[in-house]
PDB file of N, CA and C in Angstrom:
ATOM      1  N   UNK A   1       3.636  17.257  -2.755  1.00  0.00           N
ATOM      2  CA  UNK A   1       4.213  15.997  -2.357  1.00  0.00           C
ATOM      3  C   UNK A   1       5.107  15.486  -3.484  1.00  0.00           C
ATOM      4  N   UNK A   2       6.302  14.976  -3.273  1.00  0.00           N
ATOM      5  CA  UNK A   2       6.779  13.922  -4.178  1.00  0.00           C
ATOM      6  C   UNK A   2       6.896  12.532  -3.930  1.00  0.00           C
ATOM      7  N   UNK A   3       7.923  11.685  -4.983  1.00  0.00           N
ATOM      8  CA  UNK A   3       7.968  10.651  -4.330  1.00  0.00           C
ATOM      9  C   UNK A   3       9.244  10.243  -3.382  1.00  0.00           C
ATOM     10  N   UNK A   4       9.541  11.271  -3.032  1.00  0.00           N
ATOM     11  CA  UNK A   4      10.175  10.633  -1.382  1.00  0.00           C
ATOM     12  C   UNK A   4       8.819  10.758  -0.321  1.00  0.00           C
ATOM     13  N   UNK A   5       7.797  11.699  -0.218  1.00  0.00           N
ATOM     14  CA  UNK A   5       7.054  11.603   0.447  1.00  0.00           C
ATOM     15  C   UNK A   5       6.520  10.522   0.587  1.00  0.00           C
ATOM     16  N   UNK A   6       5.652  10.172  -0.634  1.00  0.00           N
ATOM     17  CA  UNK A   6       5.167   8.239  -1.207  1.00  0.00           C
ATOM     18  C   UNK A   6       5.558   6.941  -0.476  1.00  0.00           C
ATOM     19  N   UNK A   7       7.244   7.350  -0.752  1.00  0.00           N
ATOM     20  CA  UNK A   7       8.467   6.346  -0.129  1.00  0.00           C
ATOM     21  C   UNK A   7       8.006   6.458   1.487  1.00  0.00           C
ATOM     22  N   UNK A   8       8.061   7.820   1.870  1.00  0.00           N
ATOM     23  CA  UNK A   8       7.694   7.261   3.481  1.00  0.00           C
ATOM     24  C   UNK A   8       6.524   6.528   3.848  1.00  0.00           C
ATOM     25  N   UNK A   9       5.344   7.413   2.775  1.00  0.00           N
ATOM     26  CA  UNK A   9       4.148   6.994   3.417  1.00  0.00           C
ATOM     27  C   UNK A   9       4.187   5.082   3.282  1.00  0.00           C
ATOM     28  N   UNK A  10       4.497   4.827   2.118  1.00  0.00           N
ATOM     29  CA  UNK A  10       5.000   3.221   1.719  1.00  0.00           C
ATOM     30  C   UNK A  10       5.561   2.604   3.186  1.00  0.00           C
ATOM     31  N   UNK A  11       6.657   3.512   3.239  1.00  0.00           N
ATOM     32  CA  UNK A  11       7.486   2.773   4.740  1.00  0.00           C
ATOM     33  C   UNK A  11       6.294   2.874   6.155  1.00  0.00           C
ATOM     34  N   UNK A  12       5.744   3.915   5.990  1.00  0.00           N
ATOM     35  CA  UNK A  12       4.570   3.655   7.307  1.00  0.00           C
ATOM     36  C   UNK A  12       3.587   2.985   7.417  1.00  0.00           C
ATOM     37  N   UNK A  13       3.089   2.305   5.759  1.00  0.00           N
ATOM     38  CA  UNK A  13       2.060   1.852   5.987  1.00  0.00           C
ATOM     39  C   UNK A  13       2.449   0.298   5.927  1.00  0.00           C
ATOM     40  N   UNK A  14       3.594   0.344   5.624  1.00  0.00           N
ATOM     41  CA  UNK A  14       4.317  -1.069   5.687  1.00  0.00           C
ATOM     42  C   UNK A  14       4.638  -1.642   7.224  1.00  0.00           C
ATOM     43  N   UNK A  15       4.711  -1.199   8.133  1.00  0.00           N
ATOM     44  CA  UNK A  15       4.416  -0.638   9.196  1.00  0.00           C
ATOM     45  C   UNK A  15       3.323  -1.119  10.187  1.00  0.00           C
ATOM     46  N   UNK A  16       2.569  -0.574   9.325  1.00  0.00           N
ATOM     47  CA  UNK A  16       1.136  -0.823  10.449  1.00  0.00           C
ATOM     48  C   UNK A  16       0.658  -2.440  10.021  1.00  0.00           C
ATOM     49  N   UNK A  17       1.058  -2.777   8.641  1.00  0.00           N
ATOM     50  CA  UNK A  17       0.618  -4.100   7.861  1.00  0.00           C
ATOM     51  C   UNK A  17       1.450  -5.383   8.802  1.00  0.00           C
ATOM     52  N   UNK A  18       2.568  -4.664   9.130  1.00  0.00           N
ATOM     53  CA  UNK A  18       3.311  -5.378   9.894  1.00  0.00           C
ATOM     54  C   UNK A  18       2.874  -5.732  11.370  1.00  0.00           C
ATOM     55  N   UNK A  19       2.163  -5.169  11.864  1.00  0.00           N
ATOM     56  CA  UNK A  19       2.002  -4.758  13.211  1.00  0.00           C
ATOM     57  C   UNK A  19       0.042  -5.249  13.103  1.00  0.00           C
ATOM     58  N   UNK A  20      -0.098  -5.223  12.519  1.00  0.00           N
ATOM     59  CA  UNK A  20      -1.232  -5.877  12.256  1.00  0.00           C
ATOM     60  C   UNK A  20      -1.388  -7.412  12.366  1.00  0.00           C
ATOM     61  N   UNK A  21      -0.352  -8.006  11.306  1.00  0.00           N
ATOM     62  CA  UNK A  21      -0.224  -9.678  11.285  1.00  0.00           C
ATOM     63  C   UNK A  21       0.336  -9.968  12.308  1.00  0.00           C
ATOM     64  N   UNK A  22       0.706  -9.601  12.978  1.00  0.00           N
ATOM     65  CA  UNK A  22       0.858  -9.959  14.401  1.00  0.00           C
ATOM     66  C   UNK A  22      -0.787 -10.403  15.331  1.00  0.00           C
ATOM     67  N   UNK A  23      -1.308  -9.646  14.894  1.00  0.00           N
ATOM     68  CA  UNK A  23      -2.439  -9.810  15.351  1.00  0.00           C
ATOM     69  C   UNK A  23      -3.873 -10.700  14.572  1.00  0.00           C
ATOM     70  N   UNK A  24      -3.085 -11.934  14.156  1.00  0.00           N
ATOM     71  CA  UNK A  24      -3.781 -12.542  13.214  1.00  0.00           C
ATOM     72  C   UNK A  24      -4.337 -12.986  14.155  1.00  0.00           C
ATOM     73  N   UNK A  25      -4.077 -14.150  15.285  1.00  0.00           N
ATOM     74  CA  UNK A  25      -4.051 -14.776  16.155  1.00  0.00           C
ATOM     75  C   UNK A  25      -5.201 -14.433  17.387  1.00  0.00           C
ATOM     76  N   UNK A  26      -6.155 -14.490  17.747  1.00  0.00           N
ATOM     77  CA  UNK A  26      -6.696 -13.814  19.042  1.00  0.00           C
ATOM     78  C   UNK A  26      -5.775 -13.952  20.203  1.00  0.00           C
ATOM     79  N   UNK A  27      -5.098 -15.137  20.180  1.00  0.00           N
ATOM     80  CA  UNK A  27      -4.557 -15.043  21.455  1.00  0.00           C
ATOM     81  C   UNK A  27      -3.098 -13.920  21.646  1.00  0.00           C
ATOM     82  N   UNK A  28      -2.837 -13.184  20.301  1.00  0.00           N
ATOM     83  CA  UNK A  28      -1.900 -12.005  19.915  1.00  0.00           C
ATOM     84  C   UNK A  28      -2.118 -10.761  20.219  1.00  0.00           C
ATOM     85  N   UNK A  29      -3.816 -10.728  20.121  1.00  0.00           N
ATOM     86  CA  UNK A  29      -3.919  -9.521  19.860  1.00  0.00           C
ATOM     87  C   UNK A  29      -4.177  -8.694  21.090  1.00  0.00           C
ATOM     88  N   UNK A  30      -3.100  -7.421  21.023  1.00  0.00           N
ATOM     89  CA  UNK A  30      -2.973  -6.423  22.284  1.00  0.00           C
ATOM     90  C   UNK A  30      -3.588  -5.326  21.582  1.00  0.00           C
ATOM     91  N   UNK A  31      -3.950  -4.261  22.541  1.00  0.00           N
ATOM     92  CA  UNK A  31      -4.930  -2.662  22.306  1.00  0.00           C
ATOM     93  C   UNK A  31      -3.857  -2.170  21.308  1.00  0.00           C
ATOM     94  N   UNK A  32      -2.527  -2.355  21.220  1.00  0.00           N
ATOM     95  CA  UNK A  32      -1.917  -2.132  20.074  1.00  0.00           C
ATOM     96  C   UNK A  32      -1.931  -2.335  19.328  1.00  0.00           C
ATOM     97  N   UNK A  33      -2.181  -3.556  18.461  1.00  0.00           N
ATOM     98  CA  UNK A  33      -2.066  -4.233  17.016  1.00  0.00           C
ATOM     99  C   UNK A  33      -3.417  -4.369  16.922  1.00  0.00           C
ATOM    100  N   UNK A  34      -4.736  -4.134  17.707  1.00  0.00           N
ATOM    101  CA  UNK A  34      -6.338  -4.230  17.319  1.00  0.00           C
ATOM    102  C   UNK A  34      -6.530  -3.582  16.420  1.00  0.00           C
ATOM    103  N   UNK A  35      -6.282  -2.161  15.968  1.00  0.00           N
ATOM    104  CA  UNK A  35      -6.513  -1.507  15.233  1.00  0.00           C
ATOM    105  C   UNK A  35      -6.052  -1.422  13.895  1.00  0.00           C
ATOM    106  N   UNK A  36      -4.688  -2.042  13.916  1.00  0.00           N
ATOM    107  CA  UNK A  36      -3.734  -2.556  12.933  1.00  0.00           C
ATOM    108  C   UNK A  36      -4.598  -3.442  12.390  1.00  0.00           C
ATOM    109  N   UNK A  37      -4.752  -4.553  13.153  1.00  0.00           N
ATOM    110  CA  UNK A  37      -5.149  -5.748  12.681  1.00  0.00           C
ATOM    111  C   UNK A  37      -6.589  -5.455  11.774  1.00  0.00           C
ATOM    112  N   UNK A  38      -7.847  -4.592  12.530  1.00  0.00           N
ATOM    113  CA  UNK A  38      -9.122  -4.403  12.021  1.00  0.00           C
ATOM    114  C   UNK A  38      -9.074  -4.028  10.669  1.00  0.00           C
ATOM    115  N   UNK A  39      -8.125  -3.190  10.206  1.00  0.00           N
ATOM    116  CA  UNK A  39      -7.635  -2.203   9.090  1.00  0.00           C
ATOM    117  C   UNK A  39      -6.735  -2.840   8.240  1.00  0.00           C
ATOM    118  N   UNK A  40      -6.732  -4.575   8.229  1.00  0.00           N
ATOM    119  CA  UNK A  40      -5.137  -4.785   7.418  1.00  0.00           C
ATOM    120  C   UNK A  40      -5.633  -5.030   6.232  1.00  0.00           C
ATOM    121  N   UNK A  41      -6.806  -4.818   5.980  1.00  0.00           N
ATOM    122  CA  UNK A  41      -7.374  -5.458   4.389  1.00  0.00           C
ATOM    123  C   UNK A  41      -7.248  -4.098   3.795  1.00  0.00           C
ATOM    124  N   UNK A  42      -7.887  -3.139   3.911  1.00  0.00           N
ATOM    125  CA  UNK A  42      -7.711  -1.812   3.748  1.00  0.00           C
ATOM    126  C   UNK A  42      -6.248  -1.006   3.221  1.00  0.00           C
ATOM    127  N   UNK A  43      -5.285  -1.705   3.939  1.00  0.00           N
ATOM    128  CA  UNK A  43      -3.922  -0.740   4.444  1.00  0.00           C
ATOM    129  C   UNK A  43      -3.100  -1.520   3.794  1.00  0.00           C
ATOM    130  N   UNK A  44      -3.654  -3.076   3.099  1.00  0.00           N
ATOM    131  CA  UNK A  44      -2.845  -4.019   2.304  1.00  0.00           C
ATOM    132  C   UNK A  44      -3.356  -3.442   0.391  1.00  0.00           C
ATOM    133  N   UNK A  45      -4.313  -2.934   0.616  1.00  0.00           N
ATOM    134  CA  UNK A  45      -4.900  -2.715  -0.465  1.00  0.00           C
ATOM    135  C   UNK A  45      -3.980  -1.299  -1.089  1.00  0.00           C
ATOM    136  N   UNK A  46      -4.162  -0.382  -0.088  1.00  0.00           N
ATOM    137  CA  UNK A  46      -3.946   1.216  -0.241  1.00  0.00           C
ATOM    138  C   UNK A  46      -2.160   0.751  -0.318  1.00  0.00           C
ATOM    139  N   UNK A  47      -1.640  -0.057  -0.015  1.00  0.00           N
ATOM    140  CA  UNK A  47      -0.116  -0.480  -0.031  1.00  0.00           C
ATOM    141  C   UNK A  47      -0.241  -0.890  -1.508  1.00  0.00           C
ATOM    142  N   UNK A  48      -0.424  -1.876  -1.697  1.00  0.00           N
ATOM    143  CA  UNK A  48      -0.188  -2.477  -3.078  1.00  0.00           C
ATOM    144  C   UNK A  48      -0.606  -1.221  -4.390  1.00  0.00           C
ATOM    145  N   UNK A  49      -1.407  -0.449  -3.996  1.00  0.00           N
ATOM    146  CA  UNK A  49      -1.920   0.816  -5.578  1.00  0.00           C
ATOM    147  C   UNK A  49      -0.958   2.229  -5.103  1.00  0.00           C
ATOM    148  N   UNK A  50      -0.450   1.938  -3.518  1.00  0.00           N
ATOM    149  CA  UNK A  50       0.598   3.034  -3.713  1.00  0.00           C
ATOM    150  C   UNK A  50       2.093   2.888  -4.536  1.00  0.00           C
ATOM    151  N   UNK A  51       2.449   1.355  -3.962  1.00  0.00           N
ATOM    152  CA  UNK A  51       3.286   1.178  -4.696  1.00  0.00           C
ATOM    153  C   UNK A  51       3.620   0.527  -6.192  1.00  0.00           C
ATOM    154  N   UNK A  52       2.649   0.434  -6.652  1.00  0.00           N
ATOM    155  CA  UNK A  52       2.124   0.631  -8.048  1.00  0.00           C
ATOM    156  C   UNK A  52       2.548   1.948  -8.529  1.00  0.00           C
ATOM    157  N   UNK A  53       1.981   2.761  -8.351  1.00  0.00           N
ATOM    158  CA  UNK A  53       1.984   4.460  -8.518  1.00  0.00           C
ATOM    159  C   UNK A  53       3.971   4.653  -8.597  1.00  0.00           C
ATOM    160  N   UNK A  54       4.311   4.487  -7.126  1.00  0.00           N
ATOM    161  CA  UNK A  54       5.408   4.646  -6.833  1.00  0.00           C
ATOM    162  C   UNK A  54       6.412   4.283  -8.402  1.00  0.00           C
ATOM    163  N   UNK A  55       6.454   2.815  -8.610  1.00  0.00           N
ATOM    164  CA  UNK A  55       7.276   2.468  -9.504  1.00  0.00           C
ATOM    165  C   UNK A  55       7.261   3.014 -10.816  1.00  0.00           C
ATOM    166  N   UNK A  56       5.855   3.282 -10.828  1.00  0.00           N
ATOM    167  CA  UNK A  56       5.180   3.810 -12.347  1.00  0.00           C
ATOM    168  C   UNK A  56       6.422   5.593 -12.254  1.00  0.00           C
ATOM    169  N   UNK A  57       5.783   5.931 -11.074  1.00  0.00           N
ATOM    170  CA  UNK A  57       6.741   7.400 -11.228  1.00  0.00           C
ATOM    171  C   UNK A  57       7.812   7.039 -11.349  1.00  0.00           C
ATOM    172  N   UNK A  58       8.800   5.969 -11.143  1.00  0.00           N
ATOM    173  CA  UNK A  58      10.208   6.338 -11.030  1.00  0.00           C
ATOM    174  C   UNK A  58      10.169   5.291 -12.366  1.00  0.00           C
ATOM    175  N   UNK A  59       9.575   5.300 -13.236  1.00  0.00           N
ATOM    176  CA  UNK A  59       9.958   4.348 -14.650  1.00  0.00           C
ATOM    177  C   UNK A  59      10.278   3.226 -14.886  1.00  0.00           C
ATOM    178  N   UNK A  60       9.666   2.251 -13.970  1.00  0.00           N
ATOM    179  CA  UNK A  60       9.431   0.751 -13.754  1.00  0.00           C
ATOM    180  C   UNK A  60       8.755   0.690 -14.995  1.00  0.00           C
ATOM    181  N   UNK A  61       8.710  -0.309 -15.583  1.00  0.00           N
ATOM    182  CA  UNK A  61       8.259  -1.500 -16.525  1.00  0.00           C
ATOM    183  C   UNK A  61       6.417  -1.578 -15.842  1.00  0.00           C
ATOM    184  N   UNK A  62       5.448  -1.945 -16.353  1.00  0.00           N
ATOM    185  CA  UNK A  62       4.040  -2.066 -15.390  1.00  0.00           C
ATOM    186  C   UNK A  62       4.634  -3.579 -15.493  1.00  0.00           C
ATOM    187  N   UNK A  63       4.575  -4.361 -16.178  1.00  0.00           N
ATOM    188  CA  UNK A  63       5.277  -5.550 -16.233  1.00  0.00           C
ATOM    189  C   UNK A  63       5.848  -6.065 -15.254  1.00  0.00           C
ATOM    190  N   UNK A  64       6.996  -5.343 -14.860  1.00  0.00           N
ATOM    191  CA  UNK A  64       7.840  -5.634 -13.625  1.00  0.00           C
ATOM    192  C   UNK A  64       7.380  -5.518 -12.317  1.00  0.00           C
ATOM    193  N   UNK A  65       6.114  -4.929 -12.354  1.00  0.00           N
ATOM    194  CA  UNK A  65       5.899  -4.677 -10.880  1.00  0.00           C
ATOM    195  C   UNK A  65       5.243  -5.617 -10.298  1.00  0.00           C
ATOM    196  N   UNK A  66       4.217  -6.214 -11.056  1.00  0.00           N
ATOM    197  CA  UNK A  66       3.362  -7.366 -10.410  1.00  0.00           C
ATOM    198  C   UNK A  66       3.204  -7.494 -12.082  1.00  0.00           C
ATOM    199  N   UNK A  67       2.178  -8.735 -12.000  1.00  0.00           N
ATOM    200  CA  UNK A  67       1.693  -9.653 -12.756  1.00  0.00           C
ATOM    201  C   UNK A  67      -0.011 -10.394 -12.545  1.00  0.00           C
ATOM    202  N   UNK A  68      -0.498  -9.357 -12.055  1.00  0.00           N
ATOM    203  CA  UNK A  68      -2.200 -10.023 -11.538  1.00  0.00           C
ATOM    204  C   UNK A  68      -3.125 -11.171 -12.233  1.00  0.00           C
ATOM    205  N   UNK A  69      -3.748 -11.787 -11.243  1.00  0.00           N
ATOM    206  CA  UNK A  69      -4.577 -12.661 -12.165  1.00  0.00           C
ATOM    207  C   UNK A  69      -5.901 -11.765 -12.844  1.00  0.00           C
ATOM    208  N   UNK A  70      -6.372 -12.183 -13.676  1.00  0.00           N
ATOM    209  CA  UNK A  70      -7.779 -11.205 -14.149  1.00  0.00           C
ATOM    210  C   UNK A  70      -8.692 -11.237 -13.167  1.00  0.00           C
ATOM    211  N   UNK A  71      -8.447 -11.821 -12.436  1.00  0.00           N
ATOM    212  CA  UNK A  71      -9.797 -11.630 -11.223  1.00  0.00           C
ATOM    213  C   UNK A  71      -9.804 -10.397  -9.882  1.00  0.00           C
ATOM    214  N   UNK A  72      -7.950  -9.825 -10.500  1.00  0.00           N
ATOM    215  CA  UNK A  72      -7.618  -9.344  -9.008  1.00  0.00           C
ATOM    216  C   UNK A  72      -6.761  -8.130  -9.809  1.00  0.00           C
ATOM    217  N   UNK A  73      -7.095  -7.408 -10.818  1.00  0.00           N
ATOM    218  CA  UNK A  73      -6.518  -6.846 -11.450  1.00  0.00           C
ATOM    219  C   UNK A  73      -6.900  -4.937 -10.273  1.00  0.00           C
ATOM    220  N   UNK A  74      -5.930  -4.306 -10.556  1.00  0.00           N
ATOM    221  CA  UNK A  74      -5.939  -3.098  -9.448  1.00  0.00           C
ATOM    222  C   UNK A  74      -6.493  -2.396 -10.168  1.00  0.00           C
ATOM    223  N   UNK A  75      -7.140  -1.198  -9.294  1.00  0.00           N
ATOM    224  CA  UNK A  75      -7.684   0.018  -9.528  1.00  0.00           C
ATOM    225  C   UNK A  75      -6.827   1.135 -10.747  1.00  0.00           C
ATOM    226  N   UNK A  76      -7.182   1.267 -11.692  1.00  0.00           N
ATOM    227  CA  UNK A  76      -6.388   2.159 -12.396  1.00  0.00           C
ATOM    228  C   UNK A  76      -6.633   3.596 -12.371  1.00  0.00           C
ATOM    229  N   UNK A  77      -7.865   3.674 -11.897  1.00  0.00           N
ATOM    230  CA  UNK A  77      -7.816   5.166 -11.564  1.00  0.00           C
ATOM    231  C   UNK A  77      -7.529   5.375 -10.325  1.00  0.00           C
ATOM    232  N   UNK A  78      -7.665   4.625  -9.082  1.00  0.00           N
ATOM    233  CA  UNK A  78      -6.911   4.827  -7.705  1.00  0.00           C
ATOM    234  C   UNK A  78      -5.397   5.221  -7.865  1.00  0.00           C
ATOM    235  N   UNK A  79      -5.086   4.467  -8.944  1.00  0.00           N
ATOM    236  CA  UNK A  79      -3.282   4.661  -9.205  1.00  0.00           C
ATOM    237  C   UNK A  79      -2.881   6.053  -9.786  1.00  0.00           C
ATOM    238  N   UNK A  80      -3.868   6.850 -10.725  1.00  0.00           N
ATOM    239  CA  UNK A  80      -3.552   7.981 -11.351  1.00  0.00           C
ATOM    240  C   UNK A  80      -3.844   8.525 -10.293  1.00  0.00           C
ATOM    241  N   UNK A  81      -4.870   8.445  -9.156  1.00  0.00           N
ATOM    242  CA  UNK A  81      -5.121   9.763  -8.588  1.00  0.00           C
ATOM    243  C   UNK A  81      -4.136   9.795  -7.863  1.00  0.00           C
ATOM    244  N   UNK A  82      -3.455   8.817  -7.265  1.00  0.00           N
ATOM    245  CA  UNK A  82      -2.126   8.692  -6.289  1.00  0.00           C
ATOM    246  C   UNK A  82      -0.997   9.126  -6.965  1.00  0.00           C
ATOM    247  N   UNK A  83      -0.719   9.206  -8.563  1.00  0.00           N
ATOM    248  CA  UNK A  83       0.301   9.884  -9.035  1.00  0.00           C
ATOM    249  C   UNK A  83      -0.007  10.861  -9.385  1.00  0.00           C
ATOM    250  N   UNK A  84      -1.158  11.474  -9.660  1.00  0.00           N
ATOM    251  CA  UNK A  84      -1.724  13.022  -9.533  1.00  0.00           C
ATOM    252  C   UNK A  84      -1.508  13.892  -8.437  1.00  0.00           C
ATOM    253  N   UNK A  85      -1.636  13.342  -6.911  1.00  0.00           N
ATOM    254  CA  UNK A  85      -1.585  14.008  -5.990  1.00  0.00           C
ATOM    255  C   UNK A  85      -0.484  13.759  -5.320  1.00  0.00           C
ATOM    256  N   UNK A  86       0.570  12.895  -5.584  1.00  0.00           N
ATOM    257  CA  UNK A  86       2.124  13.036  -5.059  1.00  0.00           C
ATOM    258  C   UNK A  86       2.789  13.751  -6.189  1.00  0.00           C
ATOM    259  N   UNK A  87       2.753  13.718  -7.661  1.00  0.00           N
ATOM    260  CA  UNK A  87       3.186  14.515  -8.158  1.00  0.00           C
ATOM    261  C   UNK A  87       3.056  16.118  -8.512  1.00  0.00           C
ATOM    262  N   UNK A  88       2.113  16.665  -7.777  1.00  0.00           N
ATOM    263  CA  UNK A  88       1.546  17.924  -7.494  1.00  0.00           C
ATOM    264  C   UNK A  88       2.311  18.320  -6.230  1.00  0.00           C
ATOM    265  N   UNK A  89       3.959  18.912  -6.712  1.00  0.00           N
ATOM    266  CA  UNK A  89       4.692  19.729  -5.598  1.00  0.00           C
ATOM    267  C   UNK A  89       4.202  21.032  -5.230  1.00  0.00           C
TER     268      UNK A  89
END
């Protein structure tokens, strides 16, 4: 995998996050966006440490990418294993 692969998976899961908040609402939610919606904590999470990873590979600043409070600081080994296994062509 590289990171154009990353880039898509980013664009798909951006995607479902989208298609999810739609379904904040009960009176929104269709057999389409249920599953979106059940999964958006999950798929908001796995979004934010992919694209972490992402910037880190292409030589972003960690600085520049976010700025967390100490209470909400990300996974740092979720992030290596995600640049371990997209950078393994």
């Amino acid at each position: 995998m590289s990171k154009y692969q990353l880039k898509q998976d980013l664009k798909k899961l951006a995607g479902l996050i989208r298609n999810g908040k739609s379904g904040r609402k009960p009176k929104n939610r269709t057999d389409k966006n249920r599953r979106d919606y059940n999964q958006s904590d999950i798929n908001r999470c796995s979004y934010r440490h992919m694209h972490i990873a992402y910037c880190l590979m292409r030589g972003t600043p960690r600085g520049l990418i976010e700025q967390p409070a100490e209470n909400n600081l990300p996974n740092e080994e979720r992030i290596k294993f995600i640049m371990e296994d997209y950078a393994n062509v």
